[in-house]
Protein backbone atom coordinates (compact mmCIF):
# COMPACT_ATOMS: atom_id res chain seq x y z
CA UNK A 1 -31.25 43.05 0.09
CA UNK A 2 -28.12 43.96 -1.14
CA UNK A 3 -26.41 47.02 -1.42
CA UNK A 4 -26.41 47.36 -5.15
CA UNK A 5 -30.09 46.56 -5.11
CA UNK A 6 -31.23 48.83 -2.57
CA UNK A 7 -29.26 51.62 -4.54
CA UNK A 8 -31.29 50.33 -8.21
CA UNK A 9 -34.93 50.54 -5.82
CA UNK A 10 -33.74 53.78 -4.76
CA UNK A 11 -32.87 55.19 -7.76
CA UNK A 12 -36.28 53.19 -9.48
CA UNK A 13 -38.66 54.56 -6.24
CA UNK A 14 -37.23 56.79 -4.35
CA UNK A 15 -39.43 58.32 -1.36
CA UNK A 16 -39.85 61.70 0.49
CA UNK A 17 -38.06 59.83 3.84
CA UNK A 18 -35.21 58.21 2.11
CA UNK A 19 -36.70 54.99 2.87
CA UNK A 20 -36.37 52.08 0.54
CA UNK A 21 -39.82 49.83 -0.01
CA UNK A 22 -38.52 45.61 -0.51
CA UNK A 23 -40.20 44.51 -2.68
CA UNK A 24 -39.23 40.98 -4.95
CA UNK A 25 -36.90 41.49 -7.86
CA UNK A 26 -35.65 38.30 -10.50
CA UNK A 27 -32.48 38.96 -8.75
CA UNK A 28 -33.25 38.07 -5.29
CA UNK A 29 -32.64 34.94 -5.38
CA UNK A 30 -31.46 31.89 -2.78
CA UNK A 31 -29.95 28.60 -3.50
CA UNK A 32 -31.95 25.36 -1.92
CA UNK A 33 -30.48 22.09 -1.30
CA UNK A 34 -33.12 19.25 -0.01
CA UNK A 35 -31.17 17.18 2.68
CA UNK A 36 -33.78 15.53 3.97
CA UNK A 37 -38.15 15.07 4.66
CA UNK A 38 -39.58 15.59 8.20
CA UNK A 39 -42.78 13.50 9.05
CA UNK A 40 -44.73 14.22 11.49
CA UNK A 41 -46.63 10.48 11.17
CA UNK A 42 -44.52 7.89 9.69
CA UNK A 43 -46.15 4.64 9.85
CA UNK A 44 -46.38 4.03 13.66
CA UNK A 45 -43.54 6.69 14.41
CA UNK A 46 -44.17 10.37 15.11
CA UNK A 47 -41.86 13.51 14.54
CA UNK A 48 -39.26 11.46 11.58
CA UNK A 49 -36.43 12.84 10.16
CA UNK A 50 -34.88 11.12 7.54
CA UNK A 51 -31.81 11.44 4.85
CA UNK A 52 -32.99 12.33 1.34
CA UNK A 53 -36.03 13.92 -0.07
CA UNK A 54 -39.45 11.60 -0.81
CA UNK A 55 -40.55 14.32 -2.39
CA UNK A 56 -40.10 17.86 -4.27
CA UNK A 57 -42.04 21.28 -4.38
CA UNK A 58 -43.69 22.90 -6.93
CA UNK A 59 -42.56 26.04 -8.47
CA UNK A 60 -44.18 28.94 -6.32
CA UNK A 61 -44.80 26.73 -3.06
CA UNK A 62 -44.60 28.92 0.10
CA UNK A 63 -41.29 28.07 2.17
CA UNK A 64 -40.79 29.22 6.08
CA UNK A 65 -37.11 29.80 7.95
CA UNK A 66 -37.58 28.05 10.93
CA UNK A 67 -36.50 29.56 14.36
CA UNK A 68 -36.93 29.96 18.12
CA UNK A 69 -38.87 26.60 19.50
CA UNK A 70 -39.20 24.88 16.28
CA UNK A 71 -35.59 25.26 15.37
CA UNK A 72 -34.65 23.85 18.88
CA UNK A 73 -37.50 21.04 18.65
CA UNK A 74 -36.10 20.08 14.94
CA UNK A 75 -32.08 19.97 16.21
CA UNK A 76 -33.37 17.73 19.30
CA UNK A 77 -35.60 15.67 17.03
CA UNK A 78 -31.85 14.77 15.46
CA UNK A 79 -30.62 13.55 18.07
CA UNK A 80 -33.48 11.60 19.80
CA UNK A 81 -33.23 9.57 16.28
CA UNK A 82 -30.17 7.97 17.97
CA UNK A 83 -29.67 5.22 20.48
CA UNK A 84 -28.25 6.67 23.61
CA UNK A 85 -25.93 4.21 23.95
CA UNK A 86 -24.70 5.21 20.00
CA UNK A 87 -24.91 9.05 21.33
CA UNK A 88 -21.40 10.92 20.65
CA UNK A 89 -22.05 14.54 22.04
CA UNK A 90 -19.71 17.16 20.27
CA UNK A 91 -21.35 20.28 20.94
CA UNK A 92 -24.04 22.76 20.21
CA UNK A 93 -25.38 23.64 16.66
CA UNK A 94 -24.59 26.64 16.02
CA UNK A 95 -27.82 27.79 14.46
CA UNK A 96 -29.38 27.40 17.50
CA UNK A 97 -26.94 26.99 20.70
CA UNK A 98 -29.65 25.83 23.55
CA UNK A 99 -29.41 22.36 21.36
CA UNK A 100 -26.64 19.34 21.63
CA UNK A 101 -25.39 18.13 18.38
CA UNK A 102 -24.62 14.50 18.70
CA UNK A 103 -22.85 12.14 16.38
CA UNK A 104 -23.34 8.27 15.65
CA UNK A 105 -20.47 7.49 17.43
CA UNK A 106 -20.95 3.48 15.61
CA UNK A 107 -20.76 4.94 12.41
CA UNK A 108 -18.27 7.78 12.98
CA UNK A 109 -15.44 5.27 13.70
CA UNK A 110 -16.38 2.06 11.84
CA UNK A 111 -16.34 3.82 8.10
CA UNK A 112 -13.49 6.03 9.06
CA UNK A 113 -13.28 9.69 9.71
CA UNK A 114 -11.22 12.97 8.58
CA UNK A 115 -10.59 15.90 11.63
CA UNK A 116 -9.70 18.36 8.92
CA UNK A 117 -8.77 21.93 9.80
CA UNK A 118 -6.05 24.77 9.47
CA UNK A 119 -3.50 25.50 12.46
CA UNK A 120 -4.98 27.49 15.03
CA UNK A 121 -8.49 26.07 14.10
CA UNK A 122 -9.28 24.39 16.94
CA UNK A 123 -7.84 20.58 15.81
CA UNK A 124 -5.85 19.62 18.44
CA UNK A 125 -8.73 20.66 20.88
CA UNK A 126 -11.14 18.32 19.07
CA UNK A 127 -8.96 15.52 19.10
CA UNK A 128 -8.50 15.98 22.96
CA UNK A 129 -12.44 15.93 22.74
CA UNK A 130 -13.28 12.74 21.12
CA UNK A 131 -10.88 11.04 23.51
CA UNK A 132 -12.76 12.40 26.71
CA UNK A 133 -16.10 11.38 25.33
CA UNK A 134 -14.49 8.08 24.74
CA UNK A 135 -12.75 7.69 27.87
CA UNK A 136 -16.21 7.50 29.48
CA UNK A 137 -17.11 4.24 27.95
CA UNK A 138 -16.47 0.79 29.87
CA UNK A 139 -14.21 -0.27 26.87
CA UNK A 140 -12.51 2.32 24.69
CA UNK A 141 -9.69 1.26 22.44
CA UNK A 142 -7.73 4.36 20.54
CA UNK A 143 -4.25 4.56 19.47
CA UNK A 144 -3.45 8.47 19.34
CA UNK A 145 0.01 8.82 16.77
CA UNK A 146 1.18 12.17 18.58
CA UNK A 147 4.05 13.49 16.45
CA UNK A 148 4.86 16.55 18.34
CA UNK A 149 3.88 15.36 22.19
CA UNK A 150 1.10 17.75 22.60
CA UNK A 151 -1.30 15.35 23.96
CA UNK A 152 1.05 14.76 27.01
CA UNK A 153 -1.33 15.99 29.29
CA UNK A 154 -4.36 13.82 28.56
CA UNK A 155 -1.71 11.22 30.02
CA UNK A 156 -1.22 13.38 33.11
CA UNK A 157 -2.91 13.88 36.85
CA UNK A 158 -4.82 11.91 39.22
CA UNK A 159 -7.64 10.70 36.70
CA UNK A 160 -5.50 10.71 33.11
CA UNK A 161 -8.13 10.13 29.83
CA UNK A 162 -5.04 8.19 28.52
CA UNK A 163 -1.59 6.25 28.65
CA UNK A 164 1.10 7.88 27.41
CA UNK A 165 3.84 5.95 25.58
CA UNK A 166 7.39 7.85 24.39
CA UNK A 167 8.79 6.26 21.47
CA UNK A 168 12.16 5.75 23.16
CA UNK A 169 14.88 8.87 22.58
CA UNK A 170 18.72 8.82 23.29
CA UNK A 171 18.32 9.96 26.99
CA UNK A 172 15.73 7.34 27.98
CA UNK A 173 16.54 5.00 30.30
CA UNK A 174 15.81 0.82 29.47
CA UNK A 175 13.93 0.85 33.03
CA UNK A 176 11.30 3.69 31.59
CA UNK A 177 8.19 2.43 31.80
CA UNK A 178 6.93 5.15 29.24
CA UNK A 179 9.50 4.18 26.72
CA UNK A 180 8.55 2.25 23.62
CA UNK A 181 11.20 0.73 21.37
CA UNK A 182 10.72 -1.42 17.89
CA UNK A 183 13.04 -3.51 17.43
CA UNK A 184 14.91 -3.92 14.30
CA UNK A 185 13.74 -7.70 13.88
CA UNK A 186 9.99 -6.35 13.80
CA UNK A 187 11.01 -4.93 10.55
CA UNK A 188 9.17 -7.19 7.39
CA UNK A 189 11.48 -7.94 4.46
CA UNK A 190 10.59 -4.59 2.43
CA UNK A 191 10.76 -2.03 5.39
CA UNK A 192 14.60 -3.48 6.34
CA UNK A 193 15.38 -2.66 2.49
CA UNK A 194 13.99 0.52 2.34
CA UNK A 195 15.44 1.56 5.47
CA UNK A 196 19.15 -0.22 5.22
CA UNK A 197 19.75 -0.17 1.23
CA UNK A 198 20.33 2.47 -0.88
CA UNK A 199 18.55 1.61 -4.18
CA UNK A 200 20.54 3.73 -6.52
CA UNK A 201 23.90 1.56 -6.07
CA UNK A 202 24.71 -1.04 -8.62
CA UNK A 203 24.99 -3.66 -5.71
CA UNK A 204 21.31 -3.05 -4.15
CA UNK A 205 19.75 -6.30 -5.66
CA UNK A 206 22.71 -8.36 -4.07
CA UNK A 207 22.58 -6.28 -1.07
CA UNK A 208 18.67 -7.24 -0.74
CA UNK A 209 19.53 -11.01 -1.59
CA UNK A 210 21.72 -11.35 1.08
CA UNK A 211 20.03 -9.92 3.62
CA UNK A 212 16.86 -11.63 3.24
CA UNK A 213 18.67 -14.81 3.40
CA UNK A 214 20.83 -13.89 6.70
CA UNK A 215 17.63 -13.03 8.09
CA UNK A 216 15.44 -16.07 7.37
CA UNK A 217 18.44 -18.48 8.22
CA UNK A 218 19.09 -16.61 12.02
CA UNK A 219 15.43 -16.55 12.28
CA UNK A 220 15.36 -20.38 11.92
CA UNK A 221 17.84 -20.84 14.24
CA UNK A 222 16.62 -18.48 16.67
CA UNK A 223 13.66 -20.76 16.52
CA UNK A 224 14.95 -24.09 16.44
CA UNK A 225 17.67 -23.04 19.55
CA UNK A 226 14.33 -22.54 21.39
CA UNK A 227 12.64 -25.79 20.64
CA UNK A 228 9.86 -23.36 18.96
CA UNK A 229 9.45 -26.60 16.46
CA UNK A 230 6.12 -25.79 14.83
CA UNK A 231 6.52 -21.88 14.56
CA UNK A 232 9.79 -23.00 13.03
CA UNK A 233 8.02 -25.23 9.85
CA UNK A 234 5.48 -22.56 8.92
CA UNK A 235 7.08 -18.93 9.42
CA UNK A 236 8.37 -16.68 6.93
CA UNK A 237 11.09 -14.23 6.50
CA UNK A 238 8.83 -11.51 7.14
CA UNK A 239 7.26 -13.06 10.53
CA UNK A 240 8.38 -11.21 13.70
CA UNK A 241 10.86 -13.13 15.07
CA UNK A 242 13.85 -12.22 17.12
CA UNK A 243 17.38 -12.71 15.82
CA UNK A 244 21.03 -11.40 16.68
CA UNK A 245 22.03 -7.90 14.52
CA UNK A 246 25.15 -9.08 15.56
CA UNK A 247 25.66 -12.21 14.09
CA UNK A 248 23.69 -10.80 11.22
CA UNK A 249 26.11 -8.22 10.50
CA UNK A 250 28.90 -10.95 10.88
CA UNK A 251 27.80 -12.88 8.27
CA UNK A 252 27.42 -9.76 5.56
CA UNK A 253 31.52 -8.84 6.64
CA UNK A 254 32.14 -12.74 5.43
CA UNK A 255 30.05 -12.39 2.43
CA UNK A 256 31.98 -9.00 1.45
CA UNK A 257 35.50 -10.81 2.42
CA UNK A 258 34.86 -13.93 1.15
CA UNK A 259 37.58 -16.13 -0.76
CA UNK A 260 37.12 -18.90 -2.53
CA UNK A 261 38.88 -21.62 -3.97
CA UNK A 262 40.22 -20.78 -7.65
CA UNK A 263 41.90 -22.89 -10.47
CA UNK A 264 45.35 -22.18 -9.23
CA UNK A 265 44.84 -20.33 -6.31
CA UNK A 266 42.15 -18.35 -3.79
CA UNK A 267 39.76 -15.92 -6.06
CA UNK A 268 36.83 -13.60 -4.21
CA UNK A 269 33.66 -15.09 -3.22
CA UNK A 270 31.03 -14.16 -5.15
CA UNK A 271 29.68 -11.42 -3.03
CA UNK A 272 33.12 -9.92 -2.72
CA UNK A 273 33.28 -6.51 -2.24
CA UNK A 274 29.65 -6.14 -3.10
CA UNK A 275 28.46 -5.52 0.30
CA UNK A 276 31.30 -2.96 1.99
CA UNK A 277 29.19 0.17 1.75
CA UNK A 278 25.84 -1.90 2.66
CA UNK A 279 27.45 -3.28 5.99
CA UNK A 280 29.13 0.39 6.70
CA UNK A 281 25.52 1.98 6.34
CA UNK A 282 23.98 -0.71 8.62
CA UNK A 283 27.11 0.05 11.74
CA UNK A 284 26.08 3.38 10.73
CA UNK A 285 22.68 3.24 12.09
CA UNK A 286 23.51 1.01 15.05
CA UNK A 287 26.36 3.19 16.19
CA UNK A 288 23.67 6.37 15.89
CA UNK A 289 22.00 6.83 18.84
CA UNK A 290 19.19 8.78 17.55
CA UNK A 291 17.86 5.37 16.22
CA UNK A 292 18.45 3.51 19.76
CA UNK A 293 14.86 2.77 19.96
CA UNK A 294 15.45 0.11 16.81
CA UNK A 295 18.77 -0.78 17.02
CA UNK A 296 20.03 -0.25 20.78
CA UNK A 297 16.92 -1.86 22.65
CA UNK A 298 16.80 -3.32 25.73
CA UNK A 299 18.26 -6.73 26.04
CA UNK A 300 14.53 -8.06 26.89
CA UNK A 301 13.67 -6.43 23.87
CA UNK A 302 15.51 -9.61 21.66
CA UNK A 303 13.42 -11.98 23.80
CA UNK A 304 10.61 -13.83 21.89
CA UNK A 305 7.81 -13.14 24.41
CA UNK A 306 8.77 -9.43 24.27
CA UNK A 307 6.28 -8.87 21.62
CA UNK A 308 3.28 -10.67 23.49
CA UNK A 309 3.98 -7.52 25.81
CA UNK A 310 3.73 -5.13 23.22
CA UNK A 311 0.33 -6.23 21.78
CA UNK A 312 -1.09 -6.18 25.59
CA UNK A 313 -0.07 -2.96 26.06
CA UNK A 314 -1.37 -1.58 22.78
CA UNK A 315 -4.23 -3.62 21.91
CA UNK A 316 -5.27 -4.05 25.05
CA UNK A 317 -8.47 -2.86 26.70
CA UNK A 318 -7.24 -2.72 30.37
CA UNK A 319 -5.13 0.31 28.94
CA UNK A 320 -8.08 2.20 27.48
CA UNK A 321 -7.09 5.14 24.90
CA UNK A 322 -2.99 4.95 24.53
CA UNK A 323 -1.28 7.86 23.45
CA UNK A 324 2.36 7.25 21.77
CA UNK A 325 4.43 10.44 21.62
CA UNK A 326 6.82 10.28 18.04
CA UNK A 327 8.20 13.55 18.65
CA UNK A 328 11.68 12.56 19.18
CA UNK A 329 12.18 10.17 16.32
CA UNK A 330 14.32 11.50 13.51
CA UNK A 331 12.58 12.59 10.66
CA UNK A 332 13.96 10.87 8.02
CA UNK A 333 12.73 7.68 9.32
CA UNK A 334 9.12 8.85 10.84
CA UNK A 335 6.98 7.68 8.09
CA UNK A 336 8.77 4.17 8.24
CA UNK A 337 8.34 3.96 12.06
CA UNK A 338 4.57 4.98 12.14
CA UNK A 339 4.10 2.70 9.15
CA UNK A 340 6.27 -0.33 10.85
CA UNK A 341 4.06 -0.01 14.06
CA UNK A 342 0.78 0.34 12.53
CA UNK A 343 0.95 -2.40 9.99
CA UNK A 344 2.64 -4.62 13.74
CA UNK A 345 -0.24 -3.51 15.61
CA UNK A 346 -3.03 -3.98 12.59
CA UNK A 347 -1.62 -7.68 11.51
CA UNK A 348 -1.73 -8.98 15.26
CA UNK A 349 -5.20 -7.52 15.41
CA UNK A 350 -6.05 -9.61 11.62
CA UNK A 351 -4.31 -12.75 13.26
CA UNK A 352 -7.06 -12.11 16.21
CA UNK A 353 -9.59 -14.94 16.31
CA UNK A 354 -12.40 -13.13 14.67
CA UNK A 355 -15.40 -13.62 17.86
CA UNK A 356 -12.24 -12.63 20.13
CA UNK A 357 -11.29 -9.33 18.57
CA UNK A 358 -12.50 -5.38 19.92
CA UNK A 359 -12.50 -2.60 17.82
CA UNK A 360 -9.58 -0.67 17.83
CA UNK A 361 -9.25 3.38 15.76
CA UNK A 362 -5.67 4.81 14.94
CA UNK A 363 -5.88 8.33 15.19
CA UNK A 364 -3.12 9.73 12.95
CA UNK A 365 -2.37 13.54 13.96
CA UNK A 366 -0.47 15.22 11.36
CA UNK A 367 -1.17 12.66 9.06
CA UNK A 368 0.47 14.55 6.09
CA UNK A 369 3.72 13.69 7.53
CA UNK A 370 3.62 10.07 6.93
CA UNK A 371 0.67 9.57 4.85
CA UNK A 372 1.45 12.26 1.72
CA UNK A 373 0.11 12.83 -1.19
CA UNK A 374 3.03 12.49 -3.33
CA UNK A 375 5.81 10.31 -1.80
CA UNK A 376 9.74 10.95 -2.33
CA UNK A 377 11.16 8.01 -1.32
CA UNK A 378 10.73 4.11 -1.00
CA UNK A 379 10.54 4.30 3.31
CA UNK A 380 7.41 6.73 1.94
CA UNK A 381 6.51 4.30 0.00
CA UNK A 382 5.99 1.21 2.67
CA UNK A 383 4.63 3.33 5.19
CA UNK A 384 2.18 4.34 2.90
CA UNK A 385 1.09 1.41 1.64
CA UNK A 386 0.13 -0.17 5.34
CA UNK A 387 -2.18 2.53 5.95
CA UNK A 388 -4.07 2.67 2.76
CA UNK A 389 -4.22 -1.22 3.66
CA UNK A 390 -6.31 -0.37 6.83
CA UNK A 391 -7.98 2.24 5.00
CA UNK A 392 -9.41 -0.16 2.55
CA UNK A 393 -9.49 -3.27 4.48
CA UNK A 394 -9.55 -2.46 7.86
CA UNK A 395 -13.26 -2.08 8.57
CA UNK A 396 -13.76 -5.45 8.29
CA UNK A 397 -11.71 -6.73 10.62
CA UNK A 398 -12.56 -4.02 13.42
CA UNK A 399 -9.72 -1.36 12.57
CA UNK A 400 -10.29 2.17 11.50
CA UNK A 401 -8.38 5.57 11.08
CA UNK A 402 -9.33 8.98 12.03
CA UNK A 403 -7.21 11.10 10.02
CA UNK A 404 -6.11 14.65 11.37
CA UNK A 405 -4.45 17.14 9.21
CA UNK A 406 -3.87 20.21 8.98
CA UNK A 407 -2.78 19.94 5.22
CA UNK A 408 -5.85 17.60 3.26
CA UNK A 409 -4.21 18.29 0.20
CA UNK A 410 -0.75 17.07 1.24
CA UNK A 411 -2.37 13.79 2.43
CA UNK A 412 -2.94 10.40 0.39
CA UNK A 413 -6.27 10.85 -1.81
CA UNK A 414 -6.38 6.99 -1.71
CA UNK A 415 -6.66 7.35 2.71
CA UNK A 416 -9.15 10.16 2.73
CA UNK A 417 -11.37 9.13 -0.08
CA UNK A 418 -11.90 6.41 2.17
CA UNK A 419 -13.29 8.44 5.15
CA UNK A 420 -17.19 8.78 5.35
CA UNK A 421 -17.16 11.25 7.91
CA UNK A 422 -15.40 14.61 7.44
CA UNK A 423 -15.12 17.18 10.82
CA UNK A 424 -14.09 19.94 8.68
CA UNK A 425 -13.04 23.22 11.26
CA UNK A 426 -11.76 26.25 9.52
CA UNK A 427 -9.58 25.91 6.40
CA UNK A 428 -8.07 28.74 4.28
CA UNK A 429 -5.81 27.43 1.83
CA UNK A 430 -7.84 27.28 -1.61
CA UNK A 431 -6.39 24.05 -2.55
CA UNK A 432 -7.12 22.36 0.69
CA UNK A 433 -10.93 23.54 0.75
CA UNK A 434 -10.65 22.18 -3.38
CA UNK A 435 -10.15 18.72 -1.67
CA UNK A 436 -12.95 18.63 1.31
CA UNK A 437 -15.08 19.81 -1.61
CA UNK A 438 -14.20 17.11 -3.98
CA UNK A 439 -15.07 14.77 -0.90
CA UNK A 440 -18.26 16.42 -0.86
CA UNK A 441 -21.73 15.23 -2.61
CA UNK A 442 -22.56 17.65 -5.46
CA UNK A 443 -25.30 18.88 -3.00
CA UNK A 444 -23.22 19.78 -0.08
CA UNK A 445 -21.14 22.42 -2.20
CA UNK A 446 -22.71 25.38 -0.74
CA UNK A 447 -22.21 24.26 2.43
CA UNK A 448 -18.69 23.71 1.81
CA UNK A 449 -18.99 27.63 1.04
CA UNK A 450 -17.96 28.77 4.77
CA UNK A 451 -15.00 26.84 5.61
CA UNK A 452 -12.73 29.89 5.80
CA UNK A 453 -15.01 31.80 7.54
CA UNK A 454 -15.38 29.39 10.75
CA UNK A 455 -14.52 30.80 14.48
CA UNK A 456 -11.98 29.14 16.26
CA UNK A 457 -14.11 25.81 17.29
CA UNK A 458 -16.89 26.11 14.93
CA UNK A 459 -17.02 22.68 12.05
CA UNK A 460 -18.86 21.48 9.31
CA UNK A 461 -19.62 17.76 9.92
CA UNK A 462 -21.04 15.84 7.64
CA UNK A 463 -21.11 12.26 6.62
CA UNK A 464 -22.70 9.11 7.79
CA UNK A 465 -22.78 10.03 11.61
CA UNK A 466 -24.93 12.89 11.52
CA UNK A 467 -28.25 12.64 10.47
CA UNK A 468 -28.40 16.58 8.73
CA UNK A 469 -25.01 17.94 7.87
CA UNK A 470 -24.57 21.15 9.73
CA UNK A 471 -22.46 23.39 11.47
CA UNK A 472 -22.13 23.26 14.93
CA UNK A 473 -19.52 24.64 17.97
CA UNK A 474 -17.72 22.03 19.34
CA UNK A 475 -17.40 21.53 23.14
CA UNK A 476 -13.84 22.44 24.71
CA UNK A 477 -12.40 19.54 26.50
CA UNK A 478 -11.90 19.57 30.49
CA UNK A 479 -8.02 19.13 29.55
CA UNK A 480 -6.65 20.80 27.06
CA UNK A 481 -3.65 19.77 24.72
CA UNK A 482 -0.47 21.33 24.78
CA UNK A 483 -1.21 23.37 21.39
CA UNK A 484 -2.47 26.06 22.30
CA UNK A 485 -1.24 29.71 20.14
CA UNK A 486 1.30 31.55 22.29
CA UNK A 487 0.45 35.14 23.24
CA UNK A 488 3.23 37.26 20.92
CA UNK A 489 2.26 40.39 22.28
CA UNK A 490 0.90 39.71 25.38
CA UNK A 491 4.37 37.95 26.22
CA UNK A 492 6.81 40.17 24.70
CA UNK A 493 5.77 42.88 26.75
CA UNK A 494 5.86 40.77 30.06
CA UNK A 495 8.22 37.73 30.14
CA UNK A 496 11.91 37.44 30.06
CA UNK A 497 13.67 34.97 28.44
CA UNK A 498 16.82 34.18 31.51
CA UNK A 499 20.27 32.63 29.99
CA UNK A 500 20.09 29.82 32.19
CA UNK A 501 16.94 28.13 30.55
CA UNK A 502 18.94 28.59 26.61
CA UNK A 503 21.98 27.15 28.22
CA UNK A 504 19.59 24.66 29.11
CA UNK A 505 18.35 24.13 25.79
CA UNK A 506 21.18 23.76 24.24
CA UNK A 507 23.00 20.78 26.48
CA UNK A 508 19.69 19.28 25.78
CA UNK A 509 19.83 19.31 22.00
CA UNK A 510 23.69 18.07 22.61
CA UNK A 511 21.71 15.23 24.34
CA UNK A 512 18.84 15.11 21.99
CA UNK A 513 16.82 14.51 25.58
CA UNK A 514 14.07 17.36 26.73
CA UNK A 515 14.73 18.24 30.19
């Protein structure tokens, strides 16, 4: 009962002891929301729980709050639904910790997923979870986009859960096996443009035209110079073959320079001129060597079985869960170099005979940062567009995205509205619980209710893995990422920070290398 209540029955009734008799008022009153029916003989089966109500109750039926051994026999009858093979264990329901709460883990990856939750929930922890549970299958395959390297230890020890890739940064060496570069012929036609022109010039449409012909005609005789006859008759300017930036940029200093013959005398070519601040923008970015890991790769790198290296590596299954650290890639360019390797890695795996091909899920941590809601610029733009691909299409070819985000409302409507499994851990902004709920079934409204009032570790997961939508305490994985909140006042009042280690710090930013 309520305060205000008990002071109305008080005030109504009040007795010699001060006591306050319960009795039922109009206003007592408690929302109900029919998730499911419970059989105890269905057909041949015993003990059923399924989805959906078969039928309602009658105004004035008797209801009962179930606890103690029946709440712990109807949580394990949830899980004994499953195959054990299809078993994902996550944790304990919080309603009643003595049982496991276990996931679908078929249909938790195959119809995408959303790890939704604010900083400090418990995300990163989660994450690190999933992969462990993974890691003890025969066969996992997980891509983990790390943007700020804090899953570095999962790579680490005698038994890691993963392999850790670097996307490469200026202090890498070529011989690194760790180090990952993308090489600028991997670009397609529409990611070199959005990257290299600047659309706003009054030259961009003969800045594009040139390019894309440069690049088809050194592709072609890349090919052709390596008796690669067949590939040669049926690529296209957008197909991943090496060429030389070199020669490339060559060719756009003749097109701006060009003279040709006039009436009387010499006149400029018709590209004249047109290209100067295009070519100067493109030296630009080879000369910069934040950007080494496109245009400064090794020379192996230019080779054309380089790329049958990269696909074994990444789509591999002898590799397991692979975990690619993006943490030193500038970000002006991030959301086209997430976006360039995941459309890569997602077309190789659509080229994939279809009986030869094994499931594969991207898991995008702080997917805001590439995949927003509102994009600013055309390298937005492409990256963009080859996730909501996979988001749409991917299923059916044996791709699929967990999205993790801090920030659901910063991230692309079209990408979550995909995702028919939500892991929703403690969220406080308004407008970010406004979007889980919009995700939501009318129904599951009240449950969406306590997402700000969640303990560190504690979600709401709902969707097609889990049987009854509920709340339950996740497990904490056996190696933790590198995310955890720093101590303020714990460390204030017993660490130092020495002059050495900032000294340090800041040759290393000179170097744009971590130590």
């Amino acid at each position: 009962m309520t305060r205000d209540l008990q002071e109305e029955a008080l005030l109504e009734n009040p007795d010699d002891d001060g006591t306050v008799p319960l009795e039922a008022r109009q206003r007592d009153l408690l929302r109900v929301v029919l998730l499911g029916t419970y059989r105890e003989v269905d057909g041949t089966r015993r003990n059923t729980f399924k989805r959906g109500a078969d039928s309602y109750p009658l105004v004035e039926s008797p209801c009962w709050v179930i606890d103690g051994t029946n709440l712990q026999n109807l949580m394990g009858l949830l899980t004994q639904q499953l195959d054990p093979e299809k078993q994902l264990q996550l944790g304990t329901f919080v309603a009643d910790s003595a049982a496991t709460a276990v996931a679908d883990g078929d249909r938790l990856f195959q119809r995408h997923a959303a790890l939704l939750g604010s900083t400090g929930s418990g995300k990163s922890w989660s994450v690190a979870l999933i992969l462990e549970r993974a890691k003890a299958l025969s066969f996992p395959n997980l891509i983990v986009f790390d943007m700020h390297g804090e899953y570095s230890p999962l790579t680490e020890g005698q038994e890691p859960i993963a392999q850790g890739f670097r996307i490469a940064g200026p202090g890498d060496s070529d011989s690194d096996s760790r180090s990952l570069y993308l090489p600028w012929w991997l670009l397609n036609q529409e990611e070199m443009q959005a990257l290299l022109l600047d659309r706003s010039e009054s030259n961009a449409p003969n800045q594009a035209a040139r390019l894309t012909h440069h690049v088809r005609e050194l592709k072609l005789a890349q090919l052709e110079e390596a008796g690669r006859t067949e590939v040669a008759g049926r690529f296209t300017v957008d197909s991943p073959v090496p060429f030389s930036l070199i020669d490339l940029i060559a060719r756009l200093e003749d097109d701006d320079t060009e003279m040709v013959p006039g009436a009387r005398s010499e006149k400029a070519g018709p590209f004249n001129g047109r290209l100067t601040r295009f070519v100067a923008r493109l030296k630009a970015r080879t000369e910069d060597r934040r950007y080494g890991f496109m245009f400064g790769p090794p020379d192996e790198a230019v080779g054309y079985d380089w790329l049958h290296g990269l696909a074994k590596d990444l789509l591999g299954t002898k590799q397991g869960i692979k975990i690619i650290d993006f943490s030193e890639v500038p970000s002006d360019v991030l959301p086209i170099v997430v976006g360039v390797l995941a459309r890569l890695l997602y077309e190789v795996h659509f080229w994939t005979a279809k009986d030869k091909r094994t499931p594969i899920t991207f898991v995008c941590d702080e997917a805001h940062l590439y995949l927003p809601a509102s994009v600013a610029d055309i390298a937005e733009v492409r990256a963009l567009d080859s996730f909501e691909r996979i988001a749409k299409e991917g299923r059916k070819y044996g791709i699929s995205l967990l999205v993790v985000s801090q920030r659901p409302s910063d991230v692309s409507r079209t990408v979550l509205s995909q995702c028919n499994n939500f892991i929703a851990l403690r969220l406080t902004n308004d407008q970010d619980q406004a979007v889980v709920k919009r995700l939501m079934p009318d129904s599951m409204e009240g449950i969406a209710a306590a997402l700000p009032l969640l303990d560190v570790g504690e979600a709401l997961v709902l969707g097609d893995a889990l049987v009854l939508p509920t709340r339950i305490r996740l497990d904490t994985p056996s190696i933790k990422p590198s995310s955890a909140t720093k101590n303020f006042w714990t460390e204030w009042n017993e660490s130092e920070v020495q002059d050495e280690d900032l000294v340090a710090a800041v040759e290393a930013m000179r170097m744009q290398s971590r130590p």
